[in-house]
C-alpha atoms as a PDB file:
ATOM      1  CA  UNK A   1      83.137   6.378   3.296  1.00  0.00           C
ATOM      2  CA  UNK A   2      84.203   4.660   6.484  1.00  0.00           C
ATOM      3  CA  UNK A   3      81.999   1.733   7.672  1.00  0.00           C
ATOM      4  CA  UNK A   4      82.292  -0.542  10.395  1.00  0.00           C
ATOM      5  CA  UNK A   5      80.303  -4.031  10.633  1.00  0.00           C
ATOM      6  CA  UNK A   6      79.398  -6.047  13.557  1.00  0.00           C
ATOM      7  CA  UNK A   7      82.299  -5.028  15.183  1.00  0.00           C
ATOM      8  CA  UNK A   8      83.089  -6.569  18.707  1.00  0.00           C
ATOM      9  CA  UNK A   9      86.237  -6.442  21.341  1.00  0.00           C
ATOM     10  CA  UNK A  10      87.311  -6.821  24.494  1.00  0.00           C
ATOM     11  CA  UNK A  11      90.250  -7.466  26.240  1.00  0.00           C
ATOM     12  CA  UNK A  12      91.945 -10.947  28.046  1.00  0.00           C
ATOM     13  CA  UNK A  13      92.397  -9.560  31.363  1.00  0.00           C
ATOM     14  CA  UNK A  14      88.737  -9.083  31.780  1.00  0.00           C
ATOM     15  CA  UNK A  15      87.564 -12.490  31.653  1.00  0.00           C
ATOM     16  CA  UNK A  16      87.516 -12.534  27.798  1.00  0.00           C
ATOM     17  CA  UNK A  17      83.926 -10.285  28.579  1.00  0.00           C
ATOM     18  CA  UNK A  18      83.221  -7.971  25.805  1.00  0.00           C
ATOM     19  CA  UNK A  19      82.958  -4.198  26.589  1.00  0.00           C
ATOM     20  CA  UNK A  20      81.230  -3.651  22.521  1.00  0.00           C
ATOM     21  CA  UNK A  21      79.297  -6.118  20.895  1.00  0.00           C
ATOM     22  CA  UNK A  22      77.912  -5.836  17.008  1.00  0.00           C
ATOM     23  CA  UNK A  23      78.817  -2.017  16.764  1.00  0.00           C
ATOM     24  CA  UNK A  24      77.772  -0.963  13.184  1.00  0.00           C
ATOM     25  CA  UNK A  25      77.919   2.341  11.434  1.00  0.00           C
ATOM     26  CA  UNK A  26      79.000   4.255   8.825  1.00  0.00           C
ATOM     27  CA  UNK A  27      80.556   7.773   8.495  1.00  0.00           C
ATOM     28  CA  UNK A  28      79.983   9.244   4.622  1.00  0.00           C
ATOM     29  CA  UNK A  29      82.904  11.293   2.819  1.00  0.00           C
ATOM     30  CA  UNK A  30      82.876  14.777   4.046  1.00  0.00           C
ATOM     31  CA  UNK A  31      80.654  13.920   7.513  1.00  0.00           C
ATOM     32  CA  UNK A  32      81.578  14.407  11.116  1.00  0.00           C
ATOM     33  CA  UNK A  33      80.126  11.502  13.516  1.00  0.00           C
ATOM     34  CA  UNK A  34      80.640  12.024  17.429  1.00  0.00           C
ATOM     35  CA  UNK A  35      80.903   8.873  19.830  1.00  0.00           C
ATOM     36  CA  UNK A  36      79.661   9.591  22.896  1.00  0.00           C
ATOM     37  CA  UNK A  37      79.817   7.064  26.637  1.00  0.00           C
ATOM     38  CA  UNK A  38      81.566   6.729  29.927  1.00  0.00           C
ATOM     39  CA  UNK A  39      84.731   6.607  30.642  1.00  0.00           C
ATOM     40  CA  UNK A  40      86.638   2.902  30.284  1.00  0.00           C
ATOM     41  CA  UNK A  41      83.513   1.786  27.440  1.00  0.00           C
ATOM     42  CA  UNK A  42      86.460   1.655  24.867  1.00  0.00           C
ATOM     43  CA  UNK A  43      86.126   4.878  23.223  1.00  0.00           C
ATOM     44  CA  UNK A  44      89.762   5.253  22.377  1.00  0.00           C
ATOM     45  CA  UNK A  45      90.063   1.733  21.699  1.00  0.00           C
ATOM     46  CA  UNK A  46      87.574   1.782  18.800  1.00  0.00           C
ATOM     47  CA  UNK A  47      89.660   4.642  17.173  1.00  0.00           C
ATOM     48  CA  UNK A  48      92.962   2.214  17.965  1.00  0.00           C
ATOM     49  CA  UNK A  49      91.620  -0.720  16.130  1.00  0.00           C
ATOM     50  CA  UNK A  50      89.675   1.179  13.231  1.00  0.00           C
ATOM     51  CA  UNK A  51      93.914   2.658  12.600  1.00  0.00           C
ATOM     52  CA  UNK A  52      95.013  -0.661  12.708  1.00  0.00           C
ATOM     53  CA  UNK A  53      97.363   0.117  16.151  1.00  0.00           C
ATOM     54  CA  UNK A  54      98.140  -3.036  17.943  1.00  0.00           C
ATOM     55  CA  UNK A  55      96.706  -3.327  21.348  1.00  0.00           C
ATOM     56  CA  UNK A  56      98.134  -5.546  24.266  1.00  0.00           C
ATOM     57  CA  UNK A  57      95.230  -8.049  25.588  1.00  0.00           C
ATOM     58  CA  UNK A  58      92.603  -7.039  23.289  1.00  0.00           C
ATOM     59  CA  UNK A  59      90.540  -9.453  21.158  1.00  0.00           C
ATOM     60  CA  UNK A  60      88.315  -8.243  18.383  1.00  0.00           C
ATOM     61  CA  UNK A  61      86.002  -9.258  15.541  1.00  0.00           C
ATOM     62  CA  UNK A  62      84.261  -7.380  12.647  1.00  0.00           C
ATOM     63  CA  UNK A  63      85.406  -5.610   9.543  1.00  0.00           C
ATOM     64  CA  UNK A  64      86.045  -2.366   8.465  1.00  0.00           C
ATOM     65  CA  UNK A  65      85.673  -0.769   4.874  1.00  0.00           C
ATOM     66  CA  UNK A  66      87.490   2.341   3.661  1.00  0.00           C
ATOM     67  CA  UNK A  67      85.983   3.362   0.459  1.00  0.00           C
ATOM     68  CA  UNK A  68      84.500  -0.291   0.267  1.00  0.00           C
ATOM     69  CA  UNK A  69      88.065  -1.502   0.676  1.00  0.00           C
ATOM     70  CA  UNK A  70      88.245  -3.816   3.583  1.00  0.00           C
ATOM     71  CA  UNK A  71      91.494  -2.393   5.287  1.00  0.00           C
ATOM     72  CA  UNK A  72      91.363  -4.514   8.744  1.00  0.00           C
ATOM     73  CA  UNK A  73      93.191  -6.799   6.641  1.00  0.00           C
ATOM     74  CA  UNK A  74      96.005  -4.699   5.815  1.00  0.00           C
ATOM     75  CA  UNK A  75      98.568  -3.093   7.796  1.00  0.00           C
ATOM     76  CA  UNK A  76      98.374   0.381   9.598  1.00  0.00           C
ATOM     77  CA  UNK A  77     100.767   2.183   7.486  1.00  0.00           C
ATOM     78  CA  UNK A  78      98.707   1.371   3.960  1.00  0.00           C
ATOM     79  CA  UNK A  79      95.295   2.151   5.565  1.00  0.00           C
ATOM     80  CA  UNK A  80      96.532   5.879   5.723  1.00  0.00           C
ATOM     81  CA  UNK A  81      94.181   7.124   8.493  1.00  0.00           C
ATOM     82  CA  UNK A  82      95.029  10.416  10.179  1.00  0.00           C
ATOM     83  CA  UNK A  83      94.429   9.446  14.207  1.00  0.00           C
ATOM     84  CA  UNK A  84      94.419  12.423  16.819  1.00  0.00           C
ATOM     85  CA  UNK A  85      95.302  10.794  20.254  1.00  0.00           C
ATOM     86  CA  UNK A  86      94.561  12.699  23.611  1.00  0.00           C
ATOM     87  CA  UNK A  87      98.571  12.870  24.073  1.00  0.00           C
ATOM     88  CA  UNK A  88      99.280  15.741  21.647  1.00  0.00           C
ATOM     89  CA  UNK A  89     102.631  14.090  20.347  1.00  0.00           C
ATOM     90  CA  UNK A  90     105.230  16.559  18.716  1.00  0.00           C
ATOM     91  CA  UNK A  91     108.735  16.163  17.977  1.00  0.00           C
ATOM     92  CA  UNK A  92     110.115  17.623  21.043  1.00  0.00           C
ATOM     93  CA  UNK A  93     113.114  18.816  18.553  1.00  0.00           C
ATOM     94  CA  UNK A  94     111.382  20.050  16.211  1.00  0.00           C
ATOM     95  CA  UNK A  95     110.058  23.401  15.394  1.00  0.00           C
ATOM     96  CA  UNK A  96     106.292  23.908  14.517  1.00  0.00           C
ATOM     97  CA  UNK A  97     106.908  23.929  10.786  1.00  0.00           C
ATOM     98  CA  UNK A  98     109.261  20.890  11.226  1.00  0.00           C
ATOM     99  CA  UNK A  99     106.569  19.075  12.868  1.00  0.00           C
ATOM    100  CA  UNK A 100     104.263  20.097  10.172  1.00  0.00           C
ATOM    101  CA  UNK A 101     106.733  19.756   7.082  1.00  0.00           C
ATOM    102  CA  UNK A 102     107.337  15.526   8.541  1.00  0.00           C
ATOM    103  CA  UNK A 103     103.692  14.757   8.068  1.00  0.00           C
ATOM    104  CA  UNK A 104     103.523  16.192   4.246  1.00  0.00           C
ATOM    105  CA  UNK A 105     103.378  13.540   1.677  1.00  0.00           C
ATOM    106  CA  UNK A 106     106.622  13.033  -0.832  1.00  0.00           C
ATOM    107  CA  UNK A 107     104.483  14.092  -3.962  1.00  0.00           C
ATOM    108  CA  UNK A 108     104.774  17.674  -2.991  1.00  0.00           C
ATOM    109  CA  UNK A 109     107.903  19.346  -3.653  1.00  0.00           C
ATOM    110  CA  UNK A 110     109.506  21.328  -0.960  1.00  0.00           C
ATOM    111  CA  UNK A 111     108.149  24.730  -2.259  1.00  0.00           C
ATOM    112  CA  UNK A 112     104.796  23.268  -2.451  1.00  0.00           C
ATOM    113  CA  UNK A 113     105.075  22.332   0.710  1.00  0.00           C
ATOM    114  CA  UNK A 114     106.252  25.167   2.488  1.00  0.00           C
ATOM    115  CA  UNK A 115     103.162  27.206   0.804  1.00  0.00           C
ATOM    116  CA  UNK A 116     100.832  24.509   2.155  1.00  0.00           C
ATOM    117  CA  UNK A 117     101.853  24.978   5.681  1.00  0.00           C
ATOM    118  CA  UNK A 118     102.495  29.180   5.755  1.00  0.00           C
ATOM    119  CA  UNK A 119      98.999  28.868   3.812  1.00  0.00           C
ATOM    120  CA  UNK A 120      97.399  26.643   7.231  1.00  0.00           C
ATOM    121  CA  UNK A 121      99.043  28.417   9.686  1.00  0.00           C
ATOM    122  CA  UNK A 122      98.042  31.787   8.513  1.00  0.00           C
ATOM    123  CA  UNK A 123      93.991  30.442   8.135  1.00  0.00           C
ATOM    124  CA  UNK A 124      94.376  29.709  12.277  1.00  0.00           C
ATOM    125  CA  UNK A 125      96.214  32.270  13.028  1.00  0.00           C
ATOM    126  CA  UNK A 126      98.981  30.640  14.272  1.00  0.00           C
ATOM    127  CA  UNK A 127     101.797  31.827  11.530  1.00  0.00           C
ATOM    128  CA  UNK A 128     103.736  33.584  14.011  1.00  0.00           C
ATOM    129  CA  UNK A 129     104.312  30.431  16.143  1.00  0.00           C
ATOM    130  CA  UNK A 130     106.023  28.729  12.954  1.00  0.00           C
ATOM    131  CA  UNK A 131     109.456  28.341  14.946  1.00  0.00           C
ATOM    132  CA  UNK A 132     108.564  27.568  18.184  1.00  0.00           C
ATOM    133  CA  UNK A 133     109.350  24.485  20.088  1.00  0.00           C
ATOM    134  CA  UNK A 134     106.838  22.503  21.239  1.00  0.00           C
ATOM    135  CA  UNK A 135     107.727  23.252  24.469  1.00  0.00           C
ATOM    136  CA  UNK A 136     107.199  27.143  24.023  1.00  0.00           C
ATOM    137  CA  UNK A 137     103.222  26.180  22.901  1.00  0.00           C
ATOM    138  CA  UNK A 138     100.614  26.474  25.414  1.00  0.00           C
ATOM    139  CA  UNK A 139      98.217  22.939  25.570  1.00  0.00           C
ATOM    140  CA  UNK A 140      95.766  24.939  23.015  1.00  0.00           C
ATOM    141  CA  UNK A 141      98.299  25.573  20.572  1.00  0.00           C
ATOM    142  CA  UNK A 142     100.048  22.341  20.395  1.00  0.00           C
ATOM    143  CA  UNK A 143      96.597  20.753  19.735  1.00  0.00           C
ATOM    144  CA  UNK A 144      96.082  22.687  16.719  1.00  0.00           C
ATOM    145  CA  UNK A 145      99.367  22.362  15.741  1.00  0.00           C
ATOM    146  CA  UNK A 146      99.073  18.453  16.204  1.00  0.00           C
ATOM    147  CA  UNK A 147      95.451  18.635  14.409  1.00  0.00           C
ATOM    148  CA  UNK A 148      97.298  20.437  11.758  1.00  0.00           C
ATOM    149  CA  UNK A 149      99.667  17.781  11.247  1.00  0.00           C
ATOM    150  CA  UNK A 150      97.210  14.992  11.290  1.00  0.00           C
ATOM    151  CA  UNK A 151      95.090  16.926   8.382  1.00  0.00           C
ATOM    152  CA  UNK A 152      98.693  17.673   6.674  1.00  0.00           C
ATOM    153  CA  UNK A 153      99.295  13.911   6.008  1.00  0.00           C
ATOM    154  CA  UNK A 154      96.179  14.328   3.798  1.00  0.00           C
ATOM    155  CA  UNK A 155      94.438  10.826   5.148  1.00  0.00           C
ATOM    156  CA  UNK A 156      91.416   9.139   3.496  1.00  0.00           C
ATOM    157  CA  UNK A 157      89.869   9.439   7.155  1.00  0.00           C
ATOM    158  CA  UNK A 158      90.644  11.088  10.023  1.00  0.00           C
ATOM    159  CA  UNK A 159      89.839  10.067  14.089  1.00  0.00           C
ATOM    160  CA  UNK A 160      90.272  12.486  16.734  1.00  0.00           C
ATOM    161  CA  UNK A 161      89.875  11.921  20.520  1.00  0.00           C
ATOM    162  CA  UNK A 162      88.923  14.784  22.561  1.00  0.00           C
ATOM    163  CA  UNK A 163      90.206  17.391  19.863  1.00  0.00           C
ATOM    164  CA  UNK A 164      88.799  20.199  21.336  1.00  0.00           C
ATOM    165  CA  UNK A 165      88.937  19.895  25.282  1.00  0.00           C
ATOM    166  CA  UNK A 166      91.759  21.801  25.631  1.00  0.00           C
ATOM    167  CA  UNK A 167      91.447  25.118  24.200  1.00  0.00           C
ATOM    168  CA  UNK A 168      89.189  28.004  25.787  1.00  0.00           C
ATOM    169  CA  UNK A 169      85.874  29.022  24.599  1.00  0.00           C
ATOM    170  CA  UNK A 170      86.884  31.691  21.786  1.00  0.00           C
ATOM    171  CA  UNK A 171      89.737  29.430  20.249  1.00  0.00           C
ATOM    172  CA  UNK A 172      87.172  26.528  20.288  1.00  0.00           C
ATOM    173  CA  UNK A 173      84.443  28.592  18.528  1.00  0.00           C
ATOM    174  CA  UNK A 174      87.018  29.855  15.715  1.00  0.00           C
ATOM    175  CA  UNK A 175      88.877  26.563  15.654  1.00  0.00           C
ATOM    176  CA  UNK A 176      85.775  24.565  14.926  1.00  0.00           C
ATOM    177  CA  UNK A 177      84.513  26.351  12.014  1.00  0.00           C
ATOM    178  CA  UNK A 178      88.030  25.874  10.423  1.00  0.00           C
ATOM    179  CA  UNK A 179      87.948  22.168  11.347  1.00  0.00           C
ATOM    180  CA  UNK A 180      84.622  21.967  10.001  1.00  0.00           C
ATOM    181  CA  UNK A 181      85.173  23.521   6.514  1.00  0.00           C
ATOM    182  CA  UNK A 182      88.192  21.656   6.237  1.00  0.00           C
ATOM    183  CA  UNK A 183      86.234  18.123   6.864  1.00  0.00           C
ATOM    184  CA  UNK A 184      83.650  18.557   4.005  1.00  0.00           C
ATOM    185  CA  UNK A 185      86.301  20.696   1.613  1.00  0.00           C
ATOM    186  CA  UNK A 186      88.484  17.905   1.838  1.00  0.00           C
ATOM    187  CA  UNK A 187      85.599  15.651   1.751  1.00  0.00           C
ATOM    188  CA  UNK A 188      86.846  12.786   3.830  1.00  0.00           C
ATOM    189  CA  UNK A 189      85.045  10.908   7.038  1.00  0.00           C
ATOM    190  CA  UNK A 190      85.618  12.335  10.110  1.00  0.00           C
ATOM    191  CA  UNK A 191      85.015  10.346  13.449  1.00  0.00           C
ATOM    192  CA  UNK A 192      85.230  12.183  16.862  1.00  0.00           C
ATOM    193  CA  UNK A 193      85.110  10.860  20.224  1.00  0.00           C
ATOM    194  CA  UNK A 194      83.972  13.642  22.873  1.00  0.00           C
ATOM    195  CA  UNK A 195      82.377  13.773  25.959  1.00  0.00           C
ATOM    196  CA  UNK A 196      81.027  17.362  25.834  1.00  0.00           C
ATOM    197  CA  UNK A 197      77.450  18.113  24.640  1.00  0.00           C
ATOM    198  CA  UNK A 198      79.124  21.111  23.004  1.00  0.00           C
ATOM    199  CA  UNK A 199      80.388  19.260  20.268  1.00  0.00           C
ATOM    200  CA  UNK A 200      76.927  18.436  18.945  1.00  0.00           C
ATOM    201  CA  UNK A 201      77.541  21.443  16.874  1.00  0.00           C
ATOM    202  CA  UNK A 202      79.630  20.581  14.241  1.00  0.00           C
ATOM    203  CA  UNK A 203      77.804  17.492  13.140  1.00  0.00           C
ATOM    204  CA  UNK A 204      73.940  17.041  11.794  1.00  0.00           C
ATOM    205  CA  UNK A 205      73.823  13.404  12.049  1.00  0.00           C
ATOM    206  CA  UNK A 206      73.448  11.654  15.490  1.00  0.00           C
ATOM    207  CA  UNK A 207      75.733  10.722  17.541  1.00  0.00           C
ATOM    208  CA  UNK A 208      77.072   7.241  18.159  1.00  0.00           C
ATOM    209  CA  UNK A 209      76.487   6.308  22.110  1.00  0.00           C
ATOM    210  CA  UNK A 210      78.715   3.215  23.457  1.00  0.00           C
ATOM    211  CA  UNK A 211      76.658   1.563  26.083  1.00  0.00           C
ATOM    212  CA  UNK A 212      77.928  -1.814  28.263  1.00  0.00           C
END
Protein backbone atom coordinates (compact mmCIF):
# COMPACT_ATOMS: atom_id res chain seq x y z
CA UNK A 1 0.00 0.00 0.00
CA UNK A 2 1.16 3.50 -0.80
CA UNK A 3 0.08 6.27 1.66
CA UNK A 4 0.82 9.75 1.82
CA UNK A 5 0.29 12.00 5.12
CA UNK A 6 -0.20 15.61 5.46
CA UNK A 7 1.82 16.17 2.69
CA UNK A 8 2.61 19.89 1.69
CA UNK A 9 5.05 21.75 -1.04
CA UNK A 10 5.71 24.50 -2.84
CA UNK A 11 8.38 26.05 -4.44
CA UNK A 12 10.99 29.29 -3.44
CA UNK A 13 10.38 31.28 -6.40
CA UNK A 14 6.80 31.70 -5.52
CA UNK A 15 7.04 33.53 -2.42
CA UNK A 16 7.58 30.32 -0.35
CA UNK A 17 3.34 30.09 -1.02
CA UNK A 18 2.22 26.58 -1.03
CA UNK A 19 0.43 25.24 -4.18
CA UNK A 20 -0.76 21.68 -1.77
CA UNK A 21 -1.34 21.81 1.71
CA UNK A 22 -2.14 18.53 4.09
CA UNK A 23 -2.73 16.19 0.98
CA UNK A 24 -3.56 12.71 2.48
CA UNK A 25 -4.43 9.46 0.85
CA UNK A 26 -3.78 6.14 0.35
CA UNK A 27 -3.65 3.84 -2.75
CA UNK A 28 -4.17 -0.15 -1.60
CA UNK A 29 -2.01 -3.02 -3.36
CA UNK A 30 -3.55 -3.86 -6.61
CA UNK A 31 -5.76 -0.29 -6.90
CA UNK A 32 -5.63 2.38 -9.52
CA UNK A 33 -6.20 6.09 -8.01
CA UNK A 34 -6.51 9.04 -10.66
CA UNK A 35 -5.43 12.73 -9.65
CA UNK A 36 -7.29 15.02 -11.31
CA UNK A 37 -6.73 19.50 -11.43
CA UNK A 38 -5.49 22.29 -13.60
CA UNK A 39 -2.66 22.67 -15.14
CA UNK A 40 0.54 24.19 -12.92
CA UNK A 41 -1.47 22.69 -9.35
CA UNK A 42 1.65 20.34 -9.07
CA UNK A 43 0.36 17.26 -10.51
CA UNK A 44 3.66 16.02 -11.79
CA UNK A 45 5.38 17.32 -8.91
CA UNK A 46 3.52 15.08 -6.43
CA UNK A 47 4.57 11.99 -8.57
CA UNK A 48 8.39 13.67 -8.47
CA UNK A 49 8.55 13.83 -4.76
CA UNK A 50 6.48 10.55 -3.90
CA UNK A 51 9.88 8.85 -6.37
CA UNK A 52 12.13 10.62 -4.37
CA UNK A 53 13.48 12.89 -7.69
CA UNK A 54 15.12 16.01 -6.57
CA UNK A 55 13.42 19.15 -7.56
CA UNK A 56 15.14 22.67 -7.99
CA UNK A 57 13.24 25.38 -5.64
CA UNK A 58 10.80 23.14 -4.15
CA UNK A 59 10.15 22.83 -0.39
CA UNK A 60 8.07 20.05 1.04
CA UNK A 61 6.76 18.42 4.21
CA UNK A 62 4.88 15.13 5.01
CA UNK A 63 5.71 11.48 4.85
CA UNK A 64 5.22 8.77 2.71
CA UNK A 65 4.80 4.94 3.54
CA UNK A 66 5.46 2.09 1.11
CA UNK A 67 4.16 -1.01 2.62
CA UNK A 68 4.23 0.92 6.06
CA UNK A 69 7.88 1.60 5.34
CA UNK A 70 8.50 5.26 5.49
CA UNK A 71 10.67 5.64 2.23
CA UNK A 72 10.85 9.69 2.07
CA UNK A 73 13.70 8.99 4.16
CA UNK A 74 15.59 6.92 1.89
CA UNK A 75 17.03 7.50 -1.38
CA UNK A 76 15.26 7.16 -4.86
CA UNK A 77 17.07 4.21 -6.06
CA UNK A 78 16.02 1.87 -2.78
CA UNK A 79 12.37 3.10 -2.85
CA UNK A 80 12.06 1.12 -6.23
CA UNK A 81 9.03 2.98 -7.69
CA UNK A 82 8.31 2.55 -11.38
CA UNK A 83 7.53 6.50 -12.53
CA UNK A 84 6.01 7.10 -16.13
CA UNK A 85 6.93 10.77 -17.06
CA UNK A 86 5.03 12.63 -19.96
CA UNK A 87 8.56 12.57 -21.93
CA UNK A 88 8.47 8.93 -23.10
CA UNK A 89 12.35 8.43 -22.51
CA UNK A 90 14.02 5.51 -24.55
CA UNK A 91 17.48 4.79 -25.26
CA UNK A 92 17.73 6.46 -28.51
CA UNK A 93 20.39 3.46 -29.30
CA UNK A 94 18.68 0.99 -28.31
CA UNK A 95 16.32 -1.38 -29.88
CA UNK A 96 12.81 -2.05 -28.30
CA UNK A 97 13.92 -5.25 -26.61
CA UNK A 98 17.16 -3.46 -25.49
CA UNK A 99 15.15 -0.87 -23.91
CA UNK A 100 13.05 -3.47 -22.35
CA UNK A 101 15.89 -6.10 -21.45
CA UNK A 102 17.84 -2.66 -19.28
CA UNK A 103 14.87 -2.32 -17.00
CA UNK A 104 14.74 -6.28 -16.01
CA UNK A 105 15.99 -7.00 -12.61
CA UNK A 106 19.52 -9.12 -12.20
CA UNK A 107 17.62 -12.12 -10.51
CA UNK A 108 16.38 -13.26 -13.83
CA UNK A 109 18.70 -14.99 -15.99
CA UNK A 110 19.01 -13.94 -19.53
CA UNK A 111 16.67 -16.73 -20.87
CA UNK A 112 14.19 -15.81 -18.33
CA UNK A 113 14.34 -12.68 -19.39
CA UNK A 114 14.07 -12.82 -22.93
CA UNK A 115 10.72 -15.05 -22.35
CA UNK A 116 9.42 -12.26 -20.10
CA UNK A 117 9.66 -9.65 -22.71
CA UNK A 118 8.63 -11.90 -26.16
CA UNK A 119 5.85 -13.05 -23.52
CA UNK A 120 4.73 -8.85 -23.00
CA UNK A 121 5.19 -7.89 -26.28
CA UNK A 122 3.17 -10.59 -27.80
CA UNK A 123 0.04 -9.83 -24.97
CA UNK A 124 0.06 -6.00 -26.75
CA UNK A 125 0.65 -6.90 -29.80
CA UNK A 126 3.61 -5.23 -30.33
CA UNK A 127 6.14 -8.42 -30.91
CA UNK A 128 6.87 -7.45 -34.30
CA UNK A 129 8.29 -4.02 -33.27
CA UNK A 130 10.96 -5.93 -31.00
CA UNK A 131 13.95 -4.36 -33.12
CA UNK A 132 12.96 -1.15 -33.88
CA UNK A 133 14.57 2.04 -32.87
CA UNK A 134 12.86 4.29 -30.98
CA UNK A 135 12.91 6.52 -33.59
CA UNK A 136 11.01 4.10 -36.08
CA UNK A 137 7.91 4.03 -33.18
CA UNK A 138 5.05 6.21 -33.68
CA UNK A 139 4.18 8.45 -30.15
CA UNK A 140 1.56 5.45 -29.34
CA UNK A 141 3.99 2.84 -29.54
CA UNK A 142 6.84 4.27 -27.71
CA UNK A 143 4.40 4.88 -24.80
CA UNK A 144 3.63 1.35 -24.47
CA UNK A 145 6.90 0.42 -25.02
CA UNK A 146 8.05 2.93 -22.20
CA UNK A 147 4.94 1.65 -19.96
CA UNK A 148 6.33 -1.71 -20.66
CA UNK A 149 9.58 -0.92 -19.34
CA UNK A 150 8.39 0.83 -16.28
CA UNK A 151 6.15 -2.46 -15.37
CA UNK A 152 9.41 -4.61 -16.47
CA UNK A 153 11.48 -3.20 -13.53
CA UNK A 154 8.81 -5.00 -11.44
CA UNK A 155 8.35 -1.84 -8.82
CA UNK A 156 6.48 -2.05 -5.48
CA UNK A 157 4.41 1.00 -7.01
CA UNK A 158 4.07 2.45 -10.06
CA UNK A 159 3.12 6.48 -11.10
CA UNK A 160 2.21 7.36 -14.48
CA UNK A 161 1.50 10.87 -15.88
CA UNK A 162 -0.76 11.13 -18.73
CA UNK A 163 -0.18 7.35 -19.79
CA UNK A 164 -2.75 7.21 -22.11
CA UNK A 165 -3.09 10.67 -24.01
CA UNK A 166 -1.29 9.69 -26.75
CA UNK A 167 -2.63 6.73 -28.37
CA UNK A 168 -6.02 6.71 -30.48
CA UNK A 169 -9.26 5.46 -29.30
CA UNK A 170 -8.94 1.58 -30.24
CA UNK A 171 -5.24 1.25 -28.87
CA UNK A 172 -6.49 3.07 -25.68
CA UNK A 173 -9.51 0.73 -25.22
CA UNK A 174 -7.22 -2.54 -25.73
CA UNK A 175 -4.26 -0.99 -23.96
CA UNK A 176 -6.23 -0.25 -20.84
CA UNK A 177 -7.63 -3.54 -20.15
CA UNK A 178 -4.00 -4.93 -20.36
CA UNK A 179 -2.80 -2.16 -18.02
CA UNK A 180 -5.56 -2.88 -15.84
CA UNK A 181 -5.14 -6.69 -15.40
CA UNK A 182 -1.63 -6.19 -15.06
CA UNK A 183 -2.17 -3.59 -11.94
CA UNK A 184 -4.27 -5.99 -9.74
CA UNK A 185 -2.31 -9.38 -11.16
CA UNK A 186 0.71 -7.89 -10.04
CA UNK A 187 -1.05 -6.50 -7.15
CA UNK A 188 0.87 -3.32 -6.58
CA UNK A 189 -0.53 0.54 -6.13
CA UNK A 190 -1.01 2.30 -9.04
CA UNK A 191 -1.29 6.22 -9.06
CA UNK A 192 -2.30 8.08 -12.31
CA UNK A 193 -2.40 11.62 -13.03
CA UNK A 194 -4.89 12.44 -16.06
CA UNK A 195 -6.85 15.10 -17.14
CA UNK A 196 -9.43 13.19 -19.24
CA UNK A 197 -12.80 12.10 -17.75
CA UNK A 198 -12.17 8.97 -19.82
CA UNK A 199 -9.91 7.56 -17.50
CA UNK A 200 -12.56 7.20 -14.80
CA UNK A 201 -12.84 3.79 -16.23
CA UNK A 202 -10.22 1.86 -15.03
CA UNK A 203 -10.55 2.76 -11.40
CA UNK A 204 -13.71 2.21 -8.82
CA UNK A 205 -12.47 4.39 -6.17
CA UNK A 206 -12.65 8.25 -6.50
CA UNK A 207 -10.51 10.27 -7.79
CA UNK A 208 -8.06 12.54 -6.02
CA UNK A 209 -8.82 16.41 -7.16
CA UNK A 210 -5.80 19.00 -6.42
CA UNK A 211 -7.44 22.27 -5.74
CA UNK A 212 -5.32 25.80 -4.84
Amino acid sequence: MLQIKNLSFGFKEKNHDYLIKNLSFKVNNGEIKLIFGKSGLGKSTLLNIITGIEIENLFWSGEIFLDQQKINIIPLEKRKIGLLMQERFLFPHFRVKDNLMFAMPNRFSKIERNTIIDDTLKKIKMKKFENYFPHELSGGQITRIAFLRTMLSFPRAILLDEPFSSLDSKTKTNFKKYFVEEIRTRKIPCLIVTHDDEDLDISNTKPIELKY
